[in-house]
N, C-alpha and C. Protein backbone atom coordinates (compact mmCIF):
# COMPACT_ATOMS: atom_id res chain seq x y z
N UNK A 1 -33.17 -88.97 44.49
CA UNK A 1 -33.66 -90.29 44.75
C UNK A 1 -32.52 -91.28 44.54
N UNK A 2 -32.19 -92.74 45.65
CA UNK A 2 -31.17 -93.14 45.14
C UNK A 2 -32.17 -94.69 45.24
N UNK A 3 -31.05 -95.47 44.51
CA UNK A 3 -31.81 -96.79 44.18
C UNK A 3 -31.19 -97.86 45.32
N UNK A 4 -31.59 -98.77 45.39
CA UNK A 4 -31.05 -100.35 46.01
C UNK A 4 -29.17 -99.85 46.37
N UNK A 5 -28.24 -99.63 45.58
CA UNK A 5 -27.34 -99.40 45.68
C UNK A 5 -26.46 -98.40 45.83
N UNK A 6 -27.36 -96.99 46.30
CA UNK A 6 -26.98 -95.98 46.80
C UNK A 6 -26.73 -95.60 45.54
N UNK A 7 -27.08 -95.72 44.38
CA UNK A 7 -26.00 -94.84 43.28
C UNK A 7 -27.56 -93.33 43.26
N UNK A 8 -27.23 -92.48 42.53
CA UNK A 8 -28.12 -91.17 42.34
C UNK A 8 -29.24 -92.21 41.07
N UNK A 9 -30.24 -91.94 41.30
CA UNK A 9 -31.25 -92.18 40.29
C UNK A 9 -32.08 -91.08 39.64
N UNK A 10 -32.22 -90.43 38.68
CA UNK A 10 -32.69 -88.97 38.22
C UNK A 10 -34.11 -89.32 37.51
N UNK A 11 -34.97 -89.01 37.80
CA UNK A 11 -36.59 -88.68 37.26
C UNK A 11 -36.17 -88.39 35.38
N UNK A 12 -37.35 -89.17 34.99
CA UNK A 12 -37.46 -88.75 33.37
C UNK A 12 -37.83 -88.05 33.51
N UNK A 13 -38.05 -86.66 34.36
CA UNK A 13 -38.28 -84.94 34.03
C UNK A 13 -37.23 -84.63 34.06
N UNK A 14 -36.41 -84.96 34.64
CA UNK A 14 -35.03 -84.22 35.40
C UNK A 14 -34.08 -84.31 33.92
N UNK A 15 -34.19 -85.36 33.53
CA UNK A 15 -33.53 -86.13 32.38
C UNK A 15 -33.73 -84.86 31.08
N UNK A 16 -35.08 -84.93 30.82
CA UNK A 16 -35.81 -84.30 30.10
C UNK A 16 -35.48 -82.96 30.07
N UNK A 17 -35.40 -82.15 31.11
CA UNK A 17 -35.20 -80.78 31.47
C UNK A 17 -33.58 -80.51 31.24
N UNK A 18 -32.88 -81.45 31.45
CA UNK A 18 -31.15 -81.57 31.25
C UNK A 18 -30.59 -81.57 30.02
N UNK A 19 -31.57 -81.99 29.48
CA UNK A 19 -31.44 -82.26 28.14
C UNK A 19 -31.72 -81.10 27.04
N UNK A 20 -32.63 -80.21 27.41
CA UNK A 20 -33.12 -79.29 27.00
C UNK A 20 -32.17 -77.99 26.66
N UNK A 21 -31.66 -78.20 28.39
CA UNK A 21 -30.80 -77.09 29.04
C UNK A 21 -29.33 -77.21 28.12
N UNK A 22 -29.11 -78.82 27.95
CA UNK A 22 -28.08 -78.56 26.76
C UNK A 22 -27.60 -78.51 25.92
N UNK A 23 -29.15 -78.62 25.31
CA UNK A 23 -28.84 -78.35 23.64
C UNK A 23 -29.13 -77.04 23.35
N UNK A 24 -29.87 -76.23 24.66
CA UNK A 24 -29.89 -74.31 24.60
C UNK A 24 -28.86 -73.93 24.43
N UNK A 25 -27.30 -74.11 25.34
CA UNK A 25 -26.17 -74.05 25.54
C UNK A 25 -25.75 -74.32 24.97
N UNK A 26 -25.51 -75.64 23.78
CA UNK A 26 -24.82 -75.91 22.73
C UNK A 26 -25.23 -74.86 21.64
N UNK A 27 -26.86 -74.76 21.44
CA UNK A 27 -27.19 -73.61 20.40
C UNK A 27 -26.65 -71.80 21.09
N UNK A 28 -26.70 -71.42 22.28
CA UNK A 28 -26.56 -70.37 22.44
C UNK A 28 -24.51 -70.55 22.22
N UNK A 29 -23.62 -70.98 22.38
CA UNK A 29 -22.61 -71.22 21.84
C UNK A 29 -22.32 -71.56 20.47
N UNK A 30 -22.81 -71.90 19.64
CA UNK A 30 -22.50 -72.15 18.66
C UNK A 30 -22.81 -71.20 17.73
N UNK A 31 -23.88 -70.42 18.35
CA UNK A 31 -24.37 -68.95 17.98
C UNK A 31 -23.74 -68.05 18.14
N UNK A 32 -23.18 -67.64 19.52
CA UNK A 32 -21.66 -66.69 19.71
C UNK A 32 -20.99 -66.83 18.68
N UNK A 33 -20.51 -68.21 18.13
CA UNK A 33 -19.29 -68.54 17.08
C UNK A 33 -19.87 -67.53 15.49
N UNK A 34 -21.31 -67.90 15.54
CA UNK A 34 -21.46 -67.23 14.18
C UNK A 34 -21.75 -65.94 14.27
N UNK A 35 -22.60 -65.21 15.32
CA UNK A 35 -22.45 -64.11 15.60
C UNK A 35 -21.00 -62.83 15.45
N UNK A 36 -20.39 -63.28 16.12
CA UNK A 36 -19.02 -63.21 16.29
C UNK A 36 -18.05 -62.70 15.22
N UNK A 37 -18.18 -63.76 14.21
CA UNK A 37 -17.48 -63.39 12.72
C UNK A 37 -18.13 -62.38 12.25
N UNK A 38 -19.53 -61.71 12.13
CA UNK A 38 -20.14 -61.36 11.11
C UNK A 38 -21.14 -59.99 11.81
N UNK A 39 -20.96 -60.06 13.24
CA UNK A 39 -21.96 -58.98 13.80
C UNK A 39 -20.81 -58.10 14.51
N UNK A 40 -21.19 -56.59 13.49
CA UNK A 40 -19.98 -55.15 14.26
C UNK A 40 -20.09 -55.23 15.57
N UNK A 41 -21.64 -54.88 15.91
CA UNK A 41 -21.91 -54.61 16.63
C UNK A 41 -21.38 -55.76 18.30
N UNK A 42 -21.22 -57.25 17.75
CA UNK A 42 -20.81 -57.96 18.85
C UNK A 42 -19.40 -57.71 18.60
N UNK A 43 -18.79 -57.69 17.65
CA UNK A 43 -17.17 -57.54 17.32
C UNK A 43 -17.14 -56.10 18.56
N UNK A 44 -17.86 -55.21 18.00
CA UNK A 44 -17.72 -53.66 19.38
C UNK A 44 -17.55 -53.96 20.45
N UNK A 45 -18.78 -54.60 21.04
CA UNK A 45 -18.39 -55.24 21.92
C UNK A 45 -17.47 -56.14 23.10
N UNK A 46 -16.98 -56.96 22.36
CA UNK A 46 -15.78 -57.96 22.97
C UNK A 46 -14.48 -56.98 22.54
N UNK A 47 -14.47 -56.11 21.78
CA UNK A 47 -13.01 -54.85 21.27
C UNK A 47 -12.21 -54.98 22.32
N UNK A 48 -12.59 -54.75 23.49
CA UNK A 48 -11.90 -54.44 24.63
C UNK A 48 -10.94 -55.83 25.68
N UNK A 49 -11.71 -56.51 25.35
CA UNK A 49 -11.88 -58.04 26.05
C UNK A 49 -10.27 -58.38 25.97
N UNK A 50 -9.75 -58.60 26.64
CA UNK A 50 -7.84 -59.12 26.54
C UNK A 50 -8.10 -60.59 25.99
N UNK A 51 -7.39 -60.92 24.91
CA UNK A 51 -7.20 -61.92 24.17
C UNK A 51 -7.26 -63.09 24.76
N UNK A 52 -7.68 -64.16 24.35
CA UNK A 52 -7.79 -65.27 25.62
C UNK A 52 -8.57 -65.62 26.46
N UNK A 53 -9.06 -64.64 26.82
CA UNK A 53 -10.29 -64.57 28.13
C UNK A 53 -11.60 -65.72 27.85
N UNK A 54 -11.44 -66.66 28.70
CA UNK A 54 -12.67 -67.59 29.04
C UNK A 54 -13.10 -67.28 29.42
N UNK A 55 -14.80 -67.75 29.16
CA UNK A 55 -15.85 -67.83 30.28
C UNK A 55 -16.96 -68.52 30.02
N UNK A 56 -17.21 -69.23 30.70
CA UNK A 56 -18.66 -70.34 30.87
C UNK A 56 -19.89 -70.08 30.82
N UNK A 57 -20.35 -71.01 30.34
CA UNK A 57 -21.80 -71.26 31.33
C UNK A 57 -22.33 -72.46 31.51
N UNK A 58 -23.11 -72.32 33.19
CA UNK A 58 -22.97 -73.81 33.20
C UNK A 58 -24.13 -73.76 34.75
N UNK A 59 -24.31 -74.95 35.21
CA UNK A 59 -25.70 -75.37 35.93
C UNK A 59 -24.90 -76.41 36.52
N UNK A 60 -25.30 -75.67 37.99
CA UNK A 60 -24.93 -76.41 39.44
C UNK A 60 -26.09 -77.50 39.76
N UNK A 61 -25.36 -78.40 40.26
CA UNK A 61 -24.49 -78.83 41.01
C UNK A 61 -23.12 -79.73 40.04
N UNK A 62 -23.46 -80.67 39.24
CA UNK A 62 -22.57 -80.92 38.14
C UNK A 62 -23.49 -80.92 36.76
N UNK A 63 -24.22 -79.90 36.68
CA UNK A 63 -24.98 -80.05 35.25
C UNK A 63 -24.29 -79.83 33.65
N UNK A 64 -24.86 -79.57 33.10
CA UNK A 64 -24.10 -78.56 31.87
C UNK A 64 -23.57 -77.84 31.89
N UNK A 65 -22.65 -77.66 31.19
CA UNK A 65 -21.64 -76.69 30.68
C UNK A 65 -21.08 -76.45 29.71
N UNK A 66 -20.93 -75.03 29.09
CA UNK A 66 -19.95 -74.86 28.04
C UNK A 66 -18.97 -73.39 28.25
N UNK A 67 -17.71 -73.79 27.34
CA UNK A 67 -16.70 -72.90 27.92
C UNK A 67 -15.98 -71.92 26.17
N UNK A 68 -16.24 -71.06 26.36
CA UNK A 68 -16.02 -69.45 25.25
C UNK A 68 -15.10 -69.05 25.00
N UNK A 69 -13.89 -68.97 23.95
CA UNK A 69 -12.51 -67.98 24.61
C UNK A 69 -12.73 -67.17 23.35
N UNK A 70 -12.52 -65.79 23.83
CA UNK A 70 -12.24 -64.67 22.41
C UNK A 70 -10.73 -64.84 22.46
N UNK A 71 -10.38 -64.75 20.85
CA UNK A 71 -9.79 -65.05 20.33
C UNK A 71 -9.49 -64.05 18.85
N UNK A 72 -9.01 -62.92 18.80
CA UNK A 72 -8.59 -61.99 17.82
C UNK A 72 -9.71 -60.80 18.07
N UNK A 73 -10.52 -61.28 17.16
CA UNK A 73 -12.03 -60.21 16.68
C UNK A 73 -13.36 -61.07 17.06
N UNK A 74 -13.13 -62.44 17.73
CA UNK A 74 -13.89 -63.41 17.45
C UNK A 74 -14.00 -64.36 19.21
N UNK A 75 -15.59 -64.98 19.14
CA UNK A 75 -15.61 -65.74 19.77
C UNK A 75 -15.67 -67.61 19.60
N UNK A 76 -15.07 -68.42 19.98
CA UNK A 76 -14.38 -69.63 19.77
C UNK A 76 -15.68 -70.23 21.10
N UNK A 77 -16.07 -71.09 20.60
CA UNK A 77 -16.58 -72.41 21.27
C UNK A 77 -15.50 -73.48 21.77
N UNK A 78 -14.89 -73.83 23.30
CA UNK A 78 -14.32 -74.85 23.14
C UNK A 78 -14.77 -75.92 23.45
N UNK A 79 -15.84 -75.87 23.99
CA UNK A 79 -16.51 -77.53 24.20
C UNK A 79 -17.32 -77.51 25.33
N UNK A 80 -18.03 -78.80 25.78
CA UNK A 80 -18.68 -79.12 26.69
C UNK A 80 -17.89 -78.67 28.48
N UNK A 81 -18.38 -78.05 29.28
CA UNK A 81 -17.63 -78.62 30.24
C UNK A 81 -16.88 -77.31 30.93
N UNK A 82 -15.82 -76.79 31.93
CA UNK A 82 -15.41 -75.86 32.11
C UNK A 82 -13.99 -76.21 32.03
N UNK A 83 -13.55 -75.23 30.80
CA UNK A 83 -12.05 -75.23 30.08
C UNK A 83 -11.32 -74.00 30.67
N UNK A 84 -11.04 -74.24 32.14
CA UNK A 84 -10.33 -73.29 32.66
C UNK A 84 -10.60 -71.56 32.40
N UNK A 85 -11.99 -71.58 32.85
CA UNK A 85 -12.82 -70.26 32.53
C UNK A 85 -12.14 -69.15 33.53
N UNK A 86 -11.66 -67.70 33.51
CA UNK A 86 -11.23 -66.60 34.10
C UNK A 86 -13.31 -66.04 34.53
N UNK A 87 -14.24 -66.51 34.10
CA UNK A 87 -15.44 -66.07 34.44
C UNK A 87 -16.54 -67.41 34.31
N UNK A 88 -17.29 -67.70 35.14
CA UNK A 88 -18.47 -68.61 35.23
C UNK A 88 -19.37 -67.96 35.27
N UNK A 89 -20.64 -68.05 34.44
CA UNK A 89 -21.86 -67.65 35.36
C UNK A 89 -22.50 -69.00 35.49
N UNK A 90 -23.61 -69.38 36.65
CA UNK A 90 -23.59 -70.64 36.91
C UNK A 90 -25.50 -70.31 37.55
N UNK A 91 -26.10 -71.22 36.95
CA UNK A 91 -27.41 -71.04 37.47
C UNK A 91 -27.66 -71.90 38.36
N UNK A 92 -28.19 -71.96 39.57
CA UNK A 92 -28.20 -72.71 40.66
C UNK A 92 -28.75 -74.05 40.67
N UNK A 93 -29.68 -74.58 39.45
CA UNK A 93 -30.12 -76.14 39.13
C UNK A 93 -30.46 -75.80 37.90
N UNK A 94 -30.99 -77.25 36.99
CA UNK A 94 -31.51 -76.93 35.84
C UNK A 94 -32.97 -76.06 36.16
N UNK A 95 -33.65 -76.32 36.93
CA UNK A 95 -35.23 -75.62 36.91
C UNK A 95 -34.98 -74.00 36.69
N UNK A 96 -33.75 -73.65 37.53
CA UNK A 96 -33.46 -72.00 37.29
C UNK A 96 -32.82 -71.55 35.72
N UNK A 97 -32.53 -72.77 35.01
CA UNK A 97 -31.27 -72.44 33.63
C UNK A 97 -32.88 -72.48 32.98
N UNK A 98 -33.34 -73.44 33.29
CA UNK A 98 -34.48 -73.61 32.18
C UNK A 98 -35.81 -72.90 31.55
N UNK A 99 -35.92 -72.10 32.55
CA UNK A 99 -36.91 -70.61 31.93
C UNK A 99 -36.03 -69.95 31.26
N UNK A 100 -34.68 -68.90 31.15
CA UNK A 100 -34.18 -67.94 30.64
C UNK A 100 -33.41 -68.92 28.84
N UNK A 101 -33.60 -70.24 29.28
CA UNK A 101 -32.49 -70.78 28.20
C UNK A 101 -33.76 -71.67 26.69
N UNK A 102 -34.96 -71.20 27.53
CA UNK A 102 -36.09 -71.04 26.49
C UNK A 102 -37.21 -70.21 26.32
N UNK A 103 -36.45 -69.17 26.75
CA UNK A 103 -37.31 -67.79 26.36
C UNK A 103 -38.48 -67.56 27.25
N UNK A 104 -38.49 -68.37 28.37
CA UNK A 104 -39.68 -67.83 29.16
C UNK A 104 -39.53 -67.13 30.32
N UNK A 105 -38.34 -66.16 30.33
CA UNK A 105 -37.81 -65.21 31.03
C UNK A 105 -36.43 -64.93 30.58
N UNK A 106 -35.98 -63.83 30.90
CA UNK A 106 -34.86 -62.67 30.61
C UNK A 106 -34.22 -63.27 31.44
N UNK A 107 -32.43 -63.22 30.86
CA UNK A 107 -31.60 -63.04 32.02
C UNK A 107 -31.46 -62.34 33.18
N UNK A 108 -31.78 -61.34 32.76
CA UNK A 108 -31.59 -59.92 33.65
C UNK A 108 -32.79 -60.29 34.55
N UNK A 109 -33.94 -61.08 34.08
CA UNK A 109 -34.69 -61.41 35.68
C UNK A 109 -34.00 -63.07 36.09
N UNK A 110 -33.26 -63.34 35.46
CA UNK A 110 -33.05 -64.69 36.19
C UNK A 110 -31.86 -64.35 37.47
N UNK A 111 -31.37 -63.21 36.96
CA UNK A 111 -30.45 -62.50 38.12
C UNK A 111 -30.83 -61.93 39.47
N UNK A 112 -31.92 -61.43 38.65
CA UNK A 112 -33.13 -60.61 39.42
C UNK A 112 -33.41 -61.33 40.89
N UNK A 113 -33.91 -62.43 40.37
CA UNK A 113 -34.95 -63.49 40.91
C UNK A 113 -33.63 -64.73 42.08
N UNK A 114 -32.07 -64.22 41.86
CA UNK A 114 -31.72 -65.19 42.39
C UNK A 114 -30.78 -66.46 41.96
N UNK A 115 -31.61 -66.78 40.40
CA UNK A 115 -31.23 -68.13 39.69
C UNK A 115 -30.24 -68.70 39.46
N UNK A 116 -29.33 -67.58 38.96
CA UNK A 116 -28.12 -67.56 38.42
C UNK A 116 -26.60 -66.44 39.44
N UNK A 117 -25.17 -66.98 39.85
CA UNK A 117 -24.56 -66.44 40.37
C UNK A 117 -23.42 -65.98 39.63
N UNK A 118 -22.66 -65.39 39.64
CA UNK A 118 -21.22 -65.46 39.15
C UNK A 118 -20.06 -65.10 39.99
N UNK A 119 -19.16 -66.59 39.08
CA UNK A 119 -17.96 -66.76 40.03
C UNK A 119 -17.15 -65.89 39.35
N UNK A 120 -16.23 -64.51 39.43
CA UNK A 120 -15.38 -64.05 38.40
C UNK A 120 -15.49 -62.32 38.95
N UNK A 121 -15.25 -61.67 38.11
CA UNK A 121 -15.01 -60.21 38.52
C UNK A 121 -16.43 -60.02 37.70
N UNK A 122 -17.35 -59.67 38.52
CA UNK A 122 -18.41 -58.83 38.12
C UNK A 122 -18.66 -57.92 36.72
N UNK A 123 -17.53 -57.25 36.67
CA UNK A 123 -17.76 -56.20 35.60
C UNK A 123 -17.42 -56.97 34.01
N UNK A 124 -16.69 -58.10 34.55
CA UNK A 124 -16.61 -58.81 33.24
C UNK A 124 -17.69 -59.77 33.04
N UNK A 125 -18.57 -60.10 34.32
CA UNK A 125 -19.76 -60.58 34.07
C UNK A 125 -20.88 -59.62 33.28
N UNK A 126 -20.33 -58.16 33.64
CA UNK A 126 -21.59 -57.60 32.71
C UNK A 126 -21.25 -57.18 31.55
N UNK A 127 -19.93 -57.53 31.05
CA UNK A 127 -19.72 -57.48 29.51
C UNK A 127 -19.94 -58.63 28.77
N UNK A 128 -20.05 -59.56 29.82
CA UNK A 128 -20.41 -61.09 29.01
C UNK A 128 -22.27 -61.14 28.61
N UNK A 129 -22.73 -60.86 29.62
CA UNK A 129 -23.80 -60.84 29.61
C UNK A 129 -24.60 -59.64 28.43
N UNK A 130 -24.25 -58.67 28.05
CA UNK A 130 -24.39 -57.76 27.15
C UNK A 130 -23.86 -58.44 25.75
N UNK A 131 -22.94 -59.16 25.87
CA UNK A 131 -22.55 -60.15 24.71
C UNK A 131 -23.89 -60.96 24.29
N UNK A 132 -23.80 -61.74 25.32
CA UNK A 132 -24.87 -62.70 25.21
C UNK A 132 -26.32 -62.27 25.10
N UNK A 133 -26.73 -60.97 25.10
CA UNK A 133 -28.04 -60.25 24.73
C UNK A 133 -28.17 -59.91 23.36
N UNK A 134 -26.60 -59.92 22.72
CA UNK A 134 -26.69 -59.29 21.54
C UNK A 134 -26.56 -60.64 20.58
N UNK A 135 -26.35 -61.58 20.98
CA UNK A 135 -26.21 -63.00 20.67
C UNK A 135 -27.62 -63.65 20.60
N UNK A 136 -28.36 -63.20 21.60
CA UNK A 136 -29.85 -64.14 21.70
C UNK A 136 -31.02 -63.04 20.75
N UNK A 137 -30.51 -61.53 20.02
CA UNK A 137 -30.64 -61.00 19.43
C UNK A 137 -30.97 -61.66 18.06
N UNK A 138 -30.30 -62.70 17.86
CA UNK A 138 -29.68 -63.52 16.51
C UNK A 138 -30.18 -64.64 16.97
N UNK A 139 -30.68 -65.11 17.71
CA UNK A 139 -31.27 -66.53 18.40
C UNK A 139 -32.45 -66.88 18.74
N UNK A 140 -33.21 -65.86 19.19
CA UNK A 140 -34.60 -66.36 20.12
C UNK A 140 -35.25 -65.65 18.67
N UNK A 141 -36.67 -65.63 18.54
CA UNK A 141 -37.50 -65.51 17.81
C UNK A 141 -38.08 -63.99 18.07
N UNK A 142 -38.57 -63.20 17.48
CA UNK A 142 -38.93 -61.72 18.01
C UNK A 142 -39.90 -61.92 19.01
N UNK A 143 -40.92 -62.64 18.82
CA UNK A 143 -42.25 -62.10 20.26
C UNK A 143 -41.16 -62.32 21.18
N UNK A 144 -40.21 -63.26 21.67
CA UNK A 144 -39.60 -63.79 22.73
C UNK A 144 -38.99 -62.33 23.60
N UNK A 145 -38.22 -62.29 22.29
CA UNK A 145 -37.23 -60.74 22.54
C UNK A 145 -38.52 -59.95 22.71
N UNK A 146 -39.42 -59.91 22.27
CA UNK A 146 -40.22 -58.42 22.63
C UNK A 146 -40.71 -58.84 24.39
N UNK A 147 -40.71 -60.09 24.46
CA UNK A 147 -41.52 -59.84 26.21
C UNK A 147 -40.25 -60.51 26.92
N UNK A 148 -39.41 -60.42 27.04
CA UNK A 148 -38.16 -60.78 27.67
C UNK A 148 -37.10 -59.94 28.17
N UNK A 149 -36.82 -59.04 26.80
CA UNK A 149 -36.42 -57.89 26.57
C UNK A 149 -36.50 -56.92 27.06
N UNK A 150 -35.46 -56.09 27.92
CA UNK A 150 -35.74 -54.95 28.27
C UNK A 150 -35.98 -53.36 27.23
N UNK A 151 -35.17 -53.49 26.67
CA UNK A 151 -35.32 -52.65 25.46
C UNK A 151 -35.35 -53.70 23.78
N UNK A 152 -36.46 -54.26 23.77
CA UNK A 152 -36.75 -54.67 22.01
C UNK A 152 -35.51 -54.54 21.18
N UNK A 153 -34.70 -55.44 20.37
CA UNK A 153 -34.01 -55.13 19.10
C UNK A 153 -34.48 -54.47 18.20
N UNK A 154 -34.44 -53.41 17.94
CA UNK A 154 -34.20 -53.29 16.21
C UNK A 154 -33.97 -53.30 14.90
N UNK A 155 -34.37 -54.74 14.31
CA UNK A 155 -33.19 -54.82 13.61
C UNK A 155 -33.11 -54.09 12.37
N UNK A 156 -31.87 -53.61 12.07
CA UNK A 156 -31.41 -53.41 10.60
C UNK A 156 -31.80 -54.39 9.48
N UNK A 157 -31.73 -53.62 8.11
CA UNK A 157 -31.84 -54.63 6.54
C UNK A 157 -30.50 -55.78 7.16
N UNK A 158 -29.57 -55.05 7.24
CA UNK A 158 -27.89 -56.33 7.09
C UNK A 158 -28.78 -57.01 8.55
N UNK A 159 -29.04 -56.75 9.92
CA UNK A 159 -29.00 -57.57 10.85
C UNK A 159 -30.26 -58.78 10.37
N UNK A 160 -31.05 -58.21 10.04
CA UNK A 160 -32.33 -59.46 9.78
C UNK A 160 -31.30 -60.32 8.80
N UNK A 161 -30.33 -59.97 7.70
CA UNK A 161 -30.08 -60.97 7.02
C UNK A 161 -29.02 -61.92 7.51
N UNK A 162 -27.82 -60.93 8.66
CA UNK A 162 -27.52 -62.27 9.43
C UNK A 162 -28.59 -62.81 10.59
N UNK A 163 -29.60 -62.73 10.34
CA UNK A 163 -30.51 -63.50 11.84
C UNK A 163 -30.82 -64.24 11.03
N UNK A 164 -30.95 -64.21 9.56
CA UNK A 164 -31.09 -65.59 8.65
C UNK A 164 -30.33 -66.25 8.37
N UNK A 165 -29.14 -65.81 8.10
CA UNK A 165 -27.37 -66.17 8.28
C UNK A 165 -27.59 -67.40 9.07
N UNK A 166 -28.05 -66.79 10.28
CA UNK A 166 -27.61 -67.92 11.50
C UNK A 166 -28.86 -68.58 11.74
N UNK A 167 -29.75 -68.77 11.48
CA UNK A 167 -30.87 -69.39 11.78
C UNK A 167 -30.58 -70.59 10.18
N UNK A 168 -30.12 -70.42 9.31
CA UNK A 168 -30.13 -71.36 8.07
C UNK A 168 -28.68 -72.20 8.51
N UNK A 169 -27.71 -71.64 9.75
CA UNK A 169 -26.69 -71.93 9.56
C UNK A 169 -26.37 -72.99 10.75
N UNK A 170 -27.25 -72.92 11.80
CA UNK A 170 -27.34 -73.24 12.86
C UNK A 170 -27.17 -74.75 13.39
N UNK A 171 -27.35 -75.31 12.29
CA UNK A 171 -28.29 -76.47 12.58
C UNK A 171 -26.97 -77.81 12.08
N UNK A 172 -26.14 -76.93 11.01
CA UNK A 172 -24.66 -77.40 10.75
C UNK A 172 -23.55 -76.95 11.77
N UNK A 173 -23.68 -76.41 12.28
CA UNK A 173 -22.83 -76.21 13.82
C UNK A 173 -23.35 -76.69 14.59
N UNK A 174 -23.99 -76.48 15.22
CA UNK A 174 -24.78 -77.89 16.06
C UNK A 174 -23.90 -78.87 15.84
N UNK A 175 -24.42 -79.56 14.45
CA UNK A 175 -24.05 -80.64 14.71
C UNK A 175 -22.49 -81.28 14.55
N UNK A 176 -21.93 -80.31 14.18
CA UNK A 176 -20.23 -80.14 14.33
C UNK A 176 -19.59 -79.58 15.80
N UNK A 177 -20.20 -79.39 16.51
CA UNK A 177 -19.75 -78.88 17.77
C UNK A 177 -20.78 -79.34 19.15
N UNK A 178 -21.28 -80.78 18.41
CA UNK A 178 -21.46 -81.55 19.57
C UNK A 178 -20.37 -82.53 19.62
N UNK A 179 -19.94 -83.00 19.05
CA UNK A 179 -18.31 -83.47 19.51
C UNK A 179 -17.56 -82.70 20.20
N UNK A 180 -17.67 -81.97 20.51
CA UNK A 180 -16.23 -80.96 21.26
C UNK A 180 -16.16 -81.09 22.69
């Protein structure tokens, strides 16, 4: 919709839904960061990953974004926006980011279904994405993971106590890594 002066005018849903989408993204990033230090199992994971390696996520046409670099044993938050990412995955508007980025569908069907594309070498899209399962592991709430989920977490005594780790911890990153 544009107004009197041609500029873009956006709906208080649109607003609303944008808004949503990026404080998921700020929490699903800021969650990598704590994940990261403290989970083997994501440390296993990224093992392989060449040092340096960016990658995004972010919502077309100019929506949200945030940009990832591993960095030793570890994943690094660098900020809002795309920081010269080697991988994007990019969901095609907010309406498509906004079911999978509040638990009312799986990635793996937002792929499914269309929603989401990636710009980058594929196979490093599906190591990111296996990252980020073991990340929302530590993030979404269990019923979520149980109907979202293709195979349910398990968790371990140590994993439930970092899913408390990061759920008590969350909320102080946040708000230190909305400046970035």
């Amino acid at each position: 919709m544009e107004n009197k002066s041609g500029e873009k005018k956006l709906s208080m849903t649109y607003k609303v839904k944008e808004t949503i989408v990026k404080t998921s993204l700020l929490a699903l990033a800021t969650t990598f960061e704590i994940v990261s230090k403290h989970s083997p199992e994501l440390k296993a994971e990224i093992a392989d990953w060449e040092d340096g390696r960016v990658f995004s996520l972010g919502v077309l046409p100019d929506g949200p974004a945030v940009s990832l670099k591993k960095e030793g044993d570890q994943i690094r938050y660098l900020g809002k926006g795309y920081k010269n990412p080697k991988l994007k995955v990019l969901f095609k508007n907010v309406d498509a980011a906004l079911l999978p980025f509040t638990g009312q569908m799986g990635s793996h069907t937002a792929f499914v279904q269309h929603r989401a594309i990636v710009h980058g070498n594929i196979g490093e899209a599906m190591q990111a994405s296996r990252a980020m399962d073991i990340v929302q592991t530590y993030l979404m709430p269990v019923f979520i993971l149980k109907k979202n989920s293709k195979r349910p977490p398990k968790l371990t005594g140590a994993e439930m106590l970092l899913k408390a780790r990061v759920m008590t911890t969350l909320g102080i990153g946040l708000l230190l890594n909305m400046t970035k």
